[in-house]
C-alpha atoms as a PDB file:
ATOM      1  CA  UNK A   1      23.836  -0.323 -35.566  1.00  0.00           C
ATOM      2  CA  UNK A   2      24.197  -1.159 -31.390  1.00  0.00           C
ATOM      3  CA  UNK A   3      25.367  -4.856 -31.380  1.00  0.00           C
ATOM      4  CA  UNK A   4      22.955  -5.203 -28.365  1.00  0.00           C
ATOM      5  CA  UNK A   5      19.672  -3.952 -30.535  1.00  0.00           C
ATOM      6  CA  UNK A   6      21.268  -6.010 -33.230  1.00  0.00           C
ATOM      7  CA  UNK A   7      22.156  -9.177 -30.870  1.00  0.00           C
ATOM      8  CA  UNK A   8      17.921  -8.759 -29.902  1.00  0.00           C
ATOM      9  CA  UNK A   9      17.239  -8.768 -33.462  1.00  0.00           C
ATOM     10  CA  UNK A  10      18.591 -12.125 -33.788  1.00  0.00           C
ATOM     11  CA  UNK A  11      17.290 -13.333 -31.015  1.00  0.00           C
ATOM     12  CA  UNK A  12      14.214 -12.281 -31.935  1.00  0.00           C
ATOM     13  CA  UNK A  13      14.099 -14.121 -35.518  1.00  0.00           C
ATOM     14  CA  UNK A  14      15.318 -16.881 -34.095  1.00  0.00           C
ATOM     15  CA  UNK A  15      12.780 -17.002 -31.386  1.00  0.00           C
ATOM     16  CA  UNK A  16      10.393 -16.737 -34.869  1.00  0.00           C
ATOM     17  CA  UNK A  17      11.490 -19.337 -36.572  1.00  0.00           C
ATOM     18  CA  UNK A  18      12.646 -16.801 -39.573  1.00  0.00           C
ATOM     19  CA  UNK A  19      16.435 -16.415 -38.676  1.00  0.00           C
ATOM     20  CA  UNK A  20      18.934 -17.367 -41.380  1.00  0.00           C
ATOM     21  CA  UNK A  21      21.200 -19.332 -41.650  1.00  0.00           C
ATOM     22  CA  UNK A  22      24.126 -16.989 -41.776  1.00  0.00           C
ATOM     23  CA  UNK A  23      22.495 -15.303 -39.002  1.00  0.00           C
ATOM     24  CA  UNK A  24      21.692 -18.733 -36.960  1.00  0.00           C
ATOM     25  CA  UNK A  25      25.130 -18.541 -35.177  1.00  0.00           C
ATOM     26  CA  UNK A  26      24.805 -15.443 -34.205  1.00  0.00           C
ATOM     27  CA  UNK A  27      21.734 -15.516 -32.327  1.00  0.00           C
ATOM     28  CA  UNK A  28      23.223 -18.652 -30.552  1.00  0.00           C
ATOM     29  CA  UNK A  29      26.411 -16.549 -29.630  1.00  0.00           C
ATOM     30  CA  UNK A  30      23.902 -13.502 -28.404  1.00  0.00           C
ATOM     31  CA  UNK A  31      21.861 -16.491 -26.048  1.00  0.00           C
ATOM     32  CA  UNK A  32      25.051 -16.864 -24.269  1.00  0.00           C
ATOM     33  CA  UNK A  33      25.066 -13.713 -22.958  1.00  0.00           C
ATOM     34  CA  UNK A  34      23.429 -12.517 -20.324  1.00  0.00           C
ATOM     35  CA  UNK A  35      21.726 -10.033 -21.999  1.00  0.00           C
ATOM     36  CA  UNK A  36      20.476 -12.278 -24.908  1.00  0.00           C
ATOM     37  CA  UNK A  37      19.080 -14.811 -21.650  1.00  0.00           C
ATOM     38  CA  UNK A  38      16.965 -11.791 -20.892  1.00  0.00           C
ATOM     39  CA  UNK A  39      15.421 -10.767 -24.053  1.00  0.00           C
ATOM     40  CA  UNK A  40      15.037 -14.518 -24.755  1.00  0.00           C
ATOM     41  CA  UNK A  41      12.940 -14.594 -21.229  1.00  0.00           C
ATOM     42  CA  UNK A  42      11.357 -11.016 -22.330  1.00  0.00           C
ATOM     43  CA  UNK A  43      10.388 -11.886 -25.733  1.00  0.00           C
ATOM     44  CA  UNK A  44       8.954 -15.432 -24.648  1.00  0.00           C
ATOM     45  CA  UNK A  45       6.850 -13.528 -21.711  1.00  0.00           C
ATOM     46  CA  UNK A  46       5.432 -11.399 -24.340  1.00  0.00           C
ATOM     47  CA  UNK A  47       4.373 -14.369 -26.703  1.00  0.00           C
ATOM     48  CA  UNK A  48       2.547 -15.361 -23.342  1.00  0.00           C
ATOM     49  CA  UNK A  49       0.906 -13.020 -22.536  1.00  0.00           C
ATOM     50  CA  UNK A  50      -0.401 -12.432 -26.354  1.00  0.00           C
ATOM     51  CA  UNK A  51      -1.350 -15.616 -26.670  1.00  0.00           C
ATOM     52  CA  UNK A  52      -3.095 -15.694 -23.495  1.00  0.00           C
ATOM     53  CA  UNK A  53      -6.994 -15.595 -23.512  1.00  0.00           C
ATOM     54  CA  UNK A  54      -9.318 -12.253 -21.914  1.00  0.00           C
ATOM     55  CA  UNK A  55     -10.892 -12.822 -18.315  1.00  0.00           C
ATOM     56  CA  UNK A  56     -14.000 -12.119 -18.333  1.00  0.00           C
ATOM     57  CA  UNK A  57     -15.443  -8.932 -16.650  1.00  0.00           C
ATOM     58  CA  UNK A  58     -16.397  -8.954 -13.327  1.00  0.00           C
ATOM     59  CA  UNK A  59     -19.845  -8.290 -12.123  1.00  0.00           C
ATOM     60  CA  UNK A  60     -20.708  -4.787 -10.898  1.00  0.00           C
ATOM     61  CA  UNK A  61     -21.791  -5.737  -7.302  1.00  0.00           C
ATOM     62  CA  UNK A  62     -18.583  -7.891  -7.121  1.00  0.00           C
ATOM     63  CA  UNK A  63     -16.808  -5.407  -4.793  1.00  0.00           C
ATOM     64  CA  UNK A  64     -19.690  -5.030  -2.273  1.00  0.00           C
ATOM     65  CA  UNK A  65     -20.025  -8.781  -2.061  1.00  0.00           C
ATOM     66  CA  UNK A  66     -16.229  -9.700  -1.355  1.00  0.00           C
ATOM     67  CA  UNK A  67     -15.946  -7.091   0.881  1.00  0.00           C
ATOM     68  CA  UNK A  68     -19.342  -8.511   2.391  1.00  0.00           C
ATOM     69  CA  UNK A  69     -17.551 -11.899   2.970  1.00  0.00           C
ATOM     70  CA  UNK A  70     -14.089 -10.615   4.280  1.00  0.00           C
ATOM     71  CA  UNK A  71     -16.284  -8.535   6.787  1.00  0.00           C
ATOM     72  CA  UNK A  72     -18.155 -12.087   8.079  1.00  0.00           C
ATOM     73  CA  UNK A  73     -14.958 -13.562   8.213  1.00  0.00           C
ATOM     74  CA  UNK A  74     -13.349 -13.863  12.087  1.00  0.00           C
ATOM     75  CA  UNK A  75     -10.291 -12.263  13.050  1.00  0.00           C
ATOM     76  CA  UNK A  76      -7.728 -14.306  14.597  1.00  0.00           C
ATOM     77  CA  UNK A  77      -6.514 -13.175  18.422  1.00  0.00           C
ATOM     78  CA  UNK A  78      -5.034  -9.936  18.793  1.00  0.00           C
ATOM     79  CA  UNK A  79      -5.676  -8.655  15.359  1.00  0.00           C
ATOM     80  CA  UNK A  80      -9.683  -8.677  16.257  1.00  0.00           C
ATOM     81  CA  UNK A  81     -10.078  -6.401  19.331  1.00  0.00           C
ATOM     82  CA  UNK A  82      -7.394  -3.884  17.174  1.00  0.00           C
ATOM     83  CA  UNK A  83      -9.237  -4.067  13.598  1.00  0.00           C
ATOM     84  CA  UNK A  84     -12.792  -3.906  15.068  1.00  0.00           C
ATOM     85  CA  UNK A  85     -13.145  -0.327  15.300  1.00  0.00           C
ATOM     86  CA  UNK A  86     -11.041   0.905  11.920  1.00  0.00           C
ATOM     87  CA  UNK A  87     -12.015  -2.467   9.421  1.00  0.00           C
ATOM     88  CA  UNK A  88     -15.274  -1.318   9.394  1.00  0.00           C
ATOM     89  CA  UNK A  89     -15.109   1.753   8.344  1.00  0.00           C
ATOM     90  CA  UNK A  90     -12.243   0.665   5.484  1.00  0.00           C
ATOM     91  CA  UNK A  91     -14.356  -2.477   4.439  1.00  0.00           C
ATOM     92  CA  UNK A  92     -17.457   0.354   3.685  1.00  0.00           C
ATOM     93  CA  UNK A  93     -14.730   2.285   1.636  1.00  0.00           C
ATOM     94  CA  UNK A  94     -13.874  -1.109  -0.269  1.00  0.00           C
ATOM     95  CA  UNK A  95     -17.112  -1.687  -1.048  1.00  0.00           C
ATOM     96  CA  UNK A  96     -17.954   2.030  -1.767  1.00  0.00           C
ATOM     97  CA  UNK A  97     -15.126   2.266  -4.354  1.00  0.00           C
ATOM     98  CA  UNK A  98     -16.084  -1.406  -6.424  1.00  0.00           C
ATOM     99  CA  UNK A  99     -19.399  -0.131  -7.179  1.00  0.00           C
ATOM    100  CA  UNK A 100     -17.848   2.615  -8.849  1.00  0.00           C
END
């Protein structure tokens, strides 16, 4: 077997809490390495992000109604006079594509 897949393994069961203990000191030798940092980093982003709870869905007319409030929004100095004539139009695409 690839001592890296092998080295993630460990790390892996250790990470668990079901690594054994002939195995324990070689998941601690596989953390020191900068490749067992990473899949200790990877593996704990993935327990995140499982354990992490649904957003809920946003409402159909959301689109139209932030692109609503960026329009009423003022421009500061030079950016105004230049995005006046083209934010328009791209705002009504924005708006047109979130009520999609």
């Amino acid at each position: 077997m690839d001592t890296n897949k092998k080295n993630r393994e460990h790390i892996s069961a250790f990470g668990d809490g079901e690594i054994g203990a002939a195995d324990l000191e070689l998941a601690l030798a596989a953390l020191d390495l900068p490749e067992g940092r990473q899949a200790w980093e990877l593996y704990h982003h993935i327990g995140d992000v499982l354990r992490a709870q649904a957003t809920p869905d946003l409402s159909s007319g959301f689109g139209a109604c932030l692109a609503e409030k960026l329009a009423a929004e003022p421009l500061p100095g030079k950016r105004a006079a230049a995005a006046a004539s083209g934010l328009a139009a791209e705002q009504t695409d924005i708006a047109a594509a979130g009520q999609r």
